[in-house]
Protein backbone atom coordinates (compact mmCIF):
# COMPACT_ATOMS: atom_id res chain seq x y z
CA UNK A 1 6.49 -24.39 9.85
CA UNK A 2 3.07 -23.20 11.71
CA UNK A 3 2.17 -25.31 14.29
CA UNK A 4 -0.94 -27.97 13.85
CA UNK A 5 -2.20 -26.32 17.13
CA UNK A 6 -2.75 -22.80 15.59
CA UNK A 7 -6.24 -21.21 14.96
CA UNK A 8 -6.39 -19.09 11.94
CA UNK A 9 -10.00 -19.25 10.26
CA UNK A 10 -13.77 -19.95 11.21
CA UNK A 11 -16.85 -18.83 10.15
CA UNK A 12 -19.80 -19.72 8.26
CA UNK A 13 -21.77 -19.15 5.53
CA UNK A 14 -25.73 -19.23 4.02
CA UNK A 15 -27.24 -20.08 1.05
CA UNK A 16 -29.38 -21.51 -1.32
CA UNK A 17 -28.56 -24.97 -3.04
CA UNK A 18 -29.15 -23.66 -6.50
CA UNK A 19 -26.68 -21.10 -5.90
CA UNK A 20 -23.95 -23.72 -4.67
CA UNK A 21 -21.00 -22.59 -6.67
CA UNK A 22 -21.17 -19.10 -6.44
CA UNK A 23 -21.17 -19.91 -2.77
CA UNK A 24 -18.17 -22.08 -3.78
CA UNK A 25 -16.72 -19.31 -4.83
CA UNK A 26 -17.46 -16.94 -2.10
CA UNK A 27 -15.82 -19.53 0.31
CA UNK A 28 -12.81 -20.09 -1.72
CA UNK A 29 -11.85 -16.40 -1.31
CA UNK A 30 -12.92 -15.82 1.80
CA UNK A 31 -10.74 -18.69 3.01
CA UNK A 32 -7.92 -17.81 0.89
CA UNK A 33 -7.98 -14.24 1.80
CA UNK A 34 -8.22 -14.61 5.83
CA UNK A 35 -5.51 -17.36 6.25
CA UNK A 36 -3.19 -15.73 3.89
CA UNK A 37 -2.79 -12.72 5.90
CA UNK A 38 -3.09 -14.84 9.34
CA UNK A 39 -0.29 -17.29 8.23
CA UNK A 40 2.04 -14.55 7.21
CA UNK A 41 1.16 -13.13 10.87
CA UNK A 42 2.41 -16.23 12.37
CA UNK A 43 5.59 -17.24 10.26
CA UNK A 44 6.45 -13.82 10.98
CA UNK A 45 6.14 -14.31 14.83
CA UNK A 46 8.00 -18.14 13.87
CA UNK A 47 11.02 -16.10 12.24
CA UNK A 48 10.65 -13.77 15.38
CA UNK A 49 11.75 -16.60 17.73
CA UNK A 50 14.63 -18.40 15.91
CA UNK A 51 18.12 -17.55 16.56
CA UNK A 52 19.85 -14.83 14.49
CA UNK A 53 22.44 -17.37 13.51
CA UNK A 54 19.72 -19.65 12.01
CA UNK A 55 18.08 -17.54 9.63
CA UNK A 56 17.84 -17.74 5.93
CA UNK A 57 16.39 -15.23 3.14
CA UNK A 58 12.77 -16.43 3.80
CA UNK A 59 13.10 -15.08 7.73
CA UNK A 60 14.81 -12.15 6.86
CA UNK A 61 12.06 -10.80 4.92
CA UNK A 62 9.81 -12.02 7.23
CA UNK A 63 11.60 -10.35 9.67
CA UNK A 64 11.55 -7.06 7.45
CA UNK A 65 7.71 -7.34 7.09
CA UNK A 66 5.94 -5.36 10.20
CA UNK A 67 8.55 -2.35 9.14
CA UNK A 68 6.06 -1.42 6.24
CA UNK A 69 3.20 -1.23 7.98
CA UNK A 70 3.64 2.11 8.92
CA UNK A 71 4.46 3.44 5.59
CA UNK A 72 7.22 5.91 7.23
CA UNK A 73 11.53 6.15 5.88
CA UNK A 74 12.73 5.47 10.16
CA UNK A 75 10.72 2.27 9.93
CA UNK A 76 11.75 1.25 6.24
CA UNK A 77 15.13 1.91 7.41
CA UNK A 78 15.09 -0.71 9.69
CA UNK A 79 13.55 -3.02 7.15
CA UNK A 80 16.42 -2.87 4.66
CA UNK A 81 18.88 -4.12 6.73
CA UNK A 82 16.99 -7.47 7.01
CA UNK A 83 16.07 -7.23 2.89
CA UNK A 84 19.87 -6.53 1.87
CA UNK A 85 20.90 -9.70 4.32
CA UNK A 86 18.05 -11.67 2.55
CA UNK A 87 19.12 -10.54 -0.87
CA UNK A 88 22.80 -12.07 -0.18
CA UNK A 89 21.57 -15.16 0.59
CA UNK A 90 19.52 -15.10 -2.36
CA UNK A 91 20.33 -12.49 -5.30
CA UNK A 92 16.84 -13.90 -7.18
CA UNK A 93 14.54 -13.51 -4.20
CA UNK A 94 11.73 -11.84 -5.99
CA UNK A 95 10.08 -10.71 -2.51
CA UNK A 96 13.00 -9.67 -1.27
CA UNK A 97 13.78 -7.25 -3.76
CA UNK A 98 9.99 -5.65 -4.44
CA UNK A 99 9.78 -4.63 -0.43
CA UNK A 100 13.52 -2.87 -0.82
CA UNK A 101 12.32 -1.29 -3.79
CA UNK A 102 8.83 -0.24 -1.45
CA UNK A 103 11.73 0.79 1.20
CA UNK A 104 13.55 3.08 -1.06
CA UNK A 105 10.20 4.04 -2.61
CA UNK A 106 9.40 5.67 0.85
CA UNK A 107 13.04 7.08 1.49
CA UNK A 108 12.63 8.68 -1.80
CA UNK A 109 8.90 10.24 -1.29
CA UNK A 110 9.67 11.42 2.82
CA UNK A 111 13.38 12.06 2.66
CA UNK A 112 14.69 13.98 -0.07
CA UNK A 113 13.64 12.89 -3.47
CA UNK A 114 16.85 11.39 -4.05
CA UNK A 115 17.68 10.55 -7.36
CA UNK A 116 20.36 7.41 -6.26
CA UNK A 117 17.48 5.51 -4.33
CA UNK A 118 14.67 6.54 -7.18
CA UNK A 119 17.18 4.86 -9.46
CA UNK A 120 17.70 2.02 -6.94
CA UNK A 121 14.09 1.44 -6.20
CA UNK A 122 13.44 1.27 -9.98
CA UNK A 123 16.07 -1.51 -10.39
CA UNK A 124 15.06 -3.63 -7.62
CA UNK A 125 11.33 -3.21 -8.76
CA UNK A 126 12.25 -4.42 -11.85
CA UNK A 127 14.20 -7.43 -10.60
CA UNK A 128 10.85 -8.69 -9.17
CA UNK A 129 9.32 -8.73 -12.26
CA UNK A 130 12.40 -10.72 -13.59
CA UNK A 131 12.30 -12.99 -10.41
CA UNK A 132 8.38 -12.94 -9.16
CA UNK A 133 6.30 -14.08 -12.35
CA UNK A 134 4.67 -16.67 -9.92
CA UNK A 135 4.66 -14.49 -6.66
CA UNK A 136 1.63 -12.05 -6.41
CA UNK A 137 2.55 -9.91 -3.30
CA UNK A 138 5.99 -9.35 -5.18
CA UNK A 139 4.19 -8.19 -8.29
CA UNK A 140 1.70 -6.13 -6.52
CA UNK A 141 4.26 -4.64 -4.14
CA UNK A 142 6.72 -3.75 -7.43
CA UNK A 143 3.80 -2.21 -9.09
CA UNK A 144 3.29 0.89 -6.88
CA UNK A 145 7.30 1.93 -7.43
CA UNK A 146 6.76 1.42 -11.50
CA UNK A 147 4.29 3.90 -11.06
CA UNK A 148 4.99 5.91 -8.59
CA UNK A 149 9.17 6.38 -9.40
CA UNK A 150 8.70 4.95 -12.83
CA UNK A 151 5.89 6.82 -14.13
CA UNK A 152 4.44 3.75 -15.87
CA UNK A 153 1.08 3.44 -15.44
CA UNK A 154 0.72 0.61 -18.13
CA UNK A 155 3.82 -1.64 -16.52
CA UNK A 156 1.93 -0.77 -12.93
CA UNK A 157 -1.22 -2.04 -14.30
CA UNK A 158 0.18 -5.16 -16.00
CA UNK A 159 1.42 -5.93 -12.96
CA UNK A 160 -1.24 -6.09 -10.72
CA UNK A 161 -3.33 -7.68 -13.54
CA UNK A 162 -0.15 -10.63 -13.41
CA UNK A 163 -0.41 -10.57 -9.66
CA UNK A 164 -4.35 -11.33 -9.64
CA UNK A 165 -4.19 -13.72 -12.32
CA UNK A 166 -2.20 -15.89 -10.32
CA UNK A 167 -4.03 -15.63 -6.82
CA UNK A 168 -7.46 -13.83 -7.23
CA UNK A 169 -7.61 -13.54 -3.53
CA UNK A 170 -4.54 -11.40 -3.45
CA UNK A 171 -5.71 -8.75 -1.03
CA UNK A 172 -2.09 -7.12 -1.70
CA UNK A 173 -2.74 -6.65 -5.09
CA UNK A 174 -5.96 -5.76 -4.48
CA UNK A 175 -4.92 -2.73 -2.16
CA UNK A 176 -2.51 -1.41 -4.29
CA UNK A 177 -4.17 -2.35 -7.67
CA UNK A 178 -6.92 0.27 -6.27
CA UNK A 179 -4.22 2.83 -5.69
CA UNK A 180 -2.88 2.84 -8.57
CA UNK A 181 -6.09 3.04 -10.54
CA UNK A 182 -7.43 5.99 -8.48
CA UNK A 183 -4.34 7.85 -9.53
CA UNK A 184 -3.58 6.76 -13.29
CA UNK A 185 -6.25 4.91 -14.16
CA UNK A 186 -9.92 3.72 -14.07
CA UNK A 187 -12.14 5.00 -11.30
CA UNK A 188 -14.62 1.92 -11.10
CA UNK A 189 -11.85 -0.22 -11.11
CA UNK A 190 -9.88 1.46 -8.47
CA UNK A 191 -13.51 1.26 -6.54
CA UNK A 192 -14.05 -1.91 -6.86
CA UNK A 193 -10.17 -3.21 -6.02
CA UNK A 194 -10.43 -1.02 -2.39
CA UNK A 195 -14.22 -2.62 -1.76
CA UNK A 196 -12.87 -6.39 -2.76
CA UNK A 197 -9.45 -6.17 -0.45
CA UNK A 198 -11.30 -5.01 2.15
CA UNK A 199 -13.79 -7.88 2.47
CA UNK A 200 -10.99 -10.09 1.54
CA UNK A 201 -9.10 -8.86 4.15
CA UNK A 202 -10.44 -6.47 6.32
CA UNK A 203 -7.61 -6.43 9.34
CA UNK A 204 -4.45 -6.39 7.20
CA UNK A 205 -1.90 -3.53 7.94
CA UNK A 206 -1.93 -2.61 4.63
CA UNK A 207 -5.87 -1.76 4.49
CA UNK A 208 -5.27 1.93 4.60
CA UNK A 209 -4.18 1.74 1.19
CA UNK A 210 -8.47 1.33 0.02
CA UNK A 211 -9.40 3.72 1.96
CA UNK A 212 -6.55 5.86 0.55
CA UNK A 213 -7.43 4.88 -2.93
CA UNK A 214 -11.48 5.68 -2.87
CA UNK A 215 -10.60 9.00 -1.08
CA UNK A 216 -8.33 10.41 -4.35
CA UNK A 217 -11.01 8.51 -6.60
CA UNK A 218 -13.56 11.11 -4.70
CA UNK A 219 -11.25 13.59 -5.01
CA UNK A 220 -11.29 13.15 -8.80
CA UNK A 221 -14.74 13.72 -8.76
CA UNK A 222 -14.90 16.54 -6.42
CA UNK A 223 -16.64 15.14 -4.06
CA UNK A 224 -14.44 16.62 -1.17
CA UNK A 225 -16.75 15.68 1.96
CA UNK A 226 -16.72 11.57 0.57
CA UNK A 227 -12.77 12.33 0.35
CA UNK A 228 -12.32 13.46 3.60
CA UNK A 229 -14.39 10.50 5.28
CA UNK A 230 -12.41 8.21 3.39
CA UNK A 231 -9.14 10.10 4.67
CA UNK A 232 -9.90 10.04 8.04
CA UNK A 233 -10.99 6.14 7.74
CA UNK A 234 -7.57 6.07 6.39
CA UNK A 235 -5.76 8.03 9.10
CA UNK A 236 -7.50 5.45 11.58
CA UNK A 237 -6.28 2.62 9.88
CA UNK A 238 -2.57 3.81 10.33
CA UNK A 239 -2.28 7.23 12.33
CA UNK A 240 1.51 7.19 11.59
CA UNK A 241 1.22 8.03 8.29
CA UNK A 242 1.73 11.56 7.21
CA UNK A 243 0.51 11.32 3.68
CA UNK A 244 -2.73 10.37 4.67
CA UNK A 245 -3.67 13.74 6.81
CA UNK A 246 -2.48 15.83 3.99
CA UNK A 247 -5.09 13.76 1.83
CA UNK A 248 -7.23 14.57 4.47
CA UNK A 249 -6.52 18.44 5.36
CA UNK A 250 -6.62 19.15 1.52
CA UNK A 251 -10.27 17.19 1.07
CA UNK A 252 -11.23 19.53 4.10
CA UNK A 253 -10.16 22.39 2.97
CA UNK A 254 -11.55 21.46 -0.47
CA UNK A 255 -14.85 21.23 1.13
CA UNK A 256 -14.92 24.73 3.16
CA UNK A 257 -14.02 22.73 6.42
CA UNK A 258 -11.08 25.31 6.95
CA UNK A 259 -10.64 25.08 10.72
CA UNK A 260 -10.73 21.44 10.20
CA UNK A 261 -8.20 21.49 7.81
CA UNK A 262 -6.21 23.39 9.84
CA UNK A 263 -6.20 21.25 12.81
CA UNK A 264 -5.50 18.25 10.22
CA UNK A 265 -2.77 20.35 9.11
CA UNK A 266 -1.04 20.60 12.41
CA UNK A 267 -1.35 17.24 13.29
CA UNK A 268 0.64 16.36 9.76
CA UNK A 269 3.35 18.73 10.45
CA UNK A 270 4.02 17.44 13.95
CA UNK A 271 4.64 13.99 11.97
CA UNK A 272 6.70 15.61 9.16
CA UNK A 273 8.31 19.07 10.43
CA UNK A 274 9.28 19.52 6.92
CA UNK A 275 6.44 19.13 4.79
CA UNK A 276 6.03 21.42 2.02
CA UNK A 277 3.69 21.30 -0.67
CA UNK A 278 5.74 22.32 -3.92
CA UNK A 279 7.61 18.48 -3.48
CA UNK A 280 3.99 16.61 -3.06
CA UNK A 281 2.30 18.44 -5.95
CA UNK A 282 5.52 18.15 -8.35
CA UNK A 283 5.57 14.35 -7.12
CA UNK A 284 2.03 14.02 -7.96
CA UNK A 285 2.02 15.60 -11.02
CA UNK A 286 4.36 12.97 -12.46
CA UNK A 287 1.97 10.08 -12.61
CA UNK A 288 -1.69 11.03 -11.39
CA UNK A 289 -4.10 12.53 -13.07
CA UNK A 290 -4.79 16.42 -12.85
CA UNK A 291 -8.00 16.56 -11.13
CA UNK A 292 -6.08 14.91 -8.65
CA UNK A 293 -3.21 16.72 -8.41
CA UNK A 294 -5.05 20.13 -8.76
CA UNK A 295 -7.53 19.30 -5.60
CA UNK A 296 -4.71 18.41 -3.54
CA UNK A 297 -2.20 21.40 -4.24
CA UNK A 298 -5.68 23.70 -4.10
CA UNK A 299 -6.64 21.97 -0.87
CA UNK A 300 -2.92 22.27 0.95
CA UNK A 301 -2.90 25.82 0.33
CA UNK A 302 -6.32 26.47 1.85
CA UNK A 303 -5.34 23.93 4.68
CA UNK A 304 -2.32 26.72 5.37
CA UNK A 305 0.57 24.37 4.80
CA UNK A 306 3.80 25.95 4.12
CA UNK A 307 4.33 26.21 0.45
């Protein structure tokens, strides 16, 4: 357990007395969304420090947790060692199962397109559903896979809208709630997701994903120098991340920025050596919506990326 001695929240807020419960309000998710992501922080350091012999399913996928933040296959790699220990110890573990579908997700995207883990991913997402009706961050984290590998916008969307209904200060479902909408779905929603999770929780690893998610909303509207500010807020957020400076080069490029692109460019194919733009597009095209996919493959070939 975290100890009585450990400082996770403070702050304080103004207002008027007549507008007392929307203040209530403000305060509930403001406390709910900085001590959830603070708490994980330190049961993640707890599970950390115990003894390898001691461990159950819960530390395991604590354990397995800092391994997404970089979004990249070497460091999911590492994470589903820890998830497939956790998931023997506990076949049902709805958590457990939504970040090894995530980890296959981003074996399947960066390393191949294989068809195995695609299929693998899919199962496990859907064994969160089964499992996670009352755990948001396992519905939110399944949803990105049902859309992404599974094509299903409407079983992506019900379940972020499952996730939020049970914790409205979900910044996880939040984040990927406005991902999925600036691909598939509604624009003002996908806005307004990527604003909310980032005042909910403005220092969580996973904050690129807003960021991420109003750039392509931008992008759908062709507003390529908005895109590319968002991109680059993105690439700040989590430099290791090769997707995000191909969002970037092709919003660039999209703009006229060519020699910007370019230097974008280079950067993303000293990350990923073997990025080509025919797997991205036909990846794309699956499950987002053209405008989308056409200003990306449009922008990577201006950027110079190999084809």
């Amino acid at each position: 357990m975290l100890s009585a001695r450990a400082h996770l929240w403070a702050d304080k807020f103004d207002g008027a007395l007549e507008d007392v419960f929307d203040l209530q309000d403000k305060i509930t998710d403001a406390v709910v969304g900085i001590i959830e992501p603070s708490l994980r922080r330190a049961e993640i350091e707890r599970a950390r420090r115990k003894r390898p012999e001691n461990l159950n399913a819960y530390d395991l996928y604590l354990r397995a947790l800092p391994y997404f933040h970089s979004v990249m296959p070497e460091d999911a790699e590492s994470g589903m060692g820890l998830l497939e220990d956790a998931l023997k110890l506990d076949p049902n573990y709805a958590a457990a199962h939504a970040f090894m579908a995530w980890a296959l997700e981003i074996r399947v995207v960066r390393g191949g397109f294989n068809e195995a883990d695609a299929t693998a991913a899919l199962r496990h997402a859907r064994a969160a559903l089964v499992h996670g009706g009352d755990d948001a961050t396992a519905l939110a984290t399944a949803s990105l896979v049902l859309l992404h590998l599974g094509h299903d916008f409407a079983a992506a969307s019900g379940a972020i809208a499952r996730a939020l209904s049970l914790n409205g200060s979900n910044a996880t479902g939040f984040y990927f709630g406005a991902l999925i909408h600036a691909w598939s779905g509604d624009p003002a929603i996908a806005e307004d997701y990527a604003h909310r999770a980032l005042r909910l929780s403005p220092f969580d690893p996973l904050s690129f994903h807003s960021y991420f998610a109003l750039g392509n909303v931008r992008v759908r509207e062709q507003r390529y120098d908005e895109a590319a500010a968002f991109f680059a807020n993105a690439v700040q957020t989590n430099p290791r991340f090769s997707t995000l400076y191909a969002a970037q080069a092709a919003a660039l490029a999209m703009a006229g920025r060519i020699e910007e692109a370019k230097s974008v460019a280079r950067r993303l194919l000293e990350l990923e050596p073997t990025f080509r733009i025919k797997p991205v597009t036909l990846f794309l095209s699956a499950f987002a919506r053209p405008e989308v996919v056409n200003g990306w493959s449009q922008g990577l070939a201006k950027a110079g990326l190999p084809e």
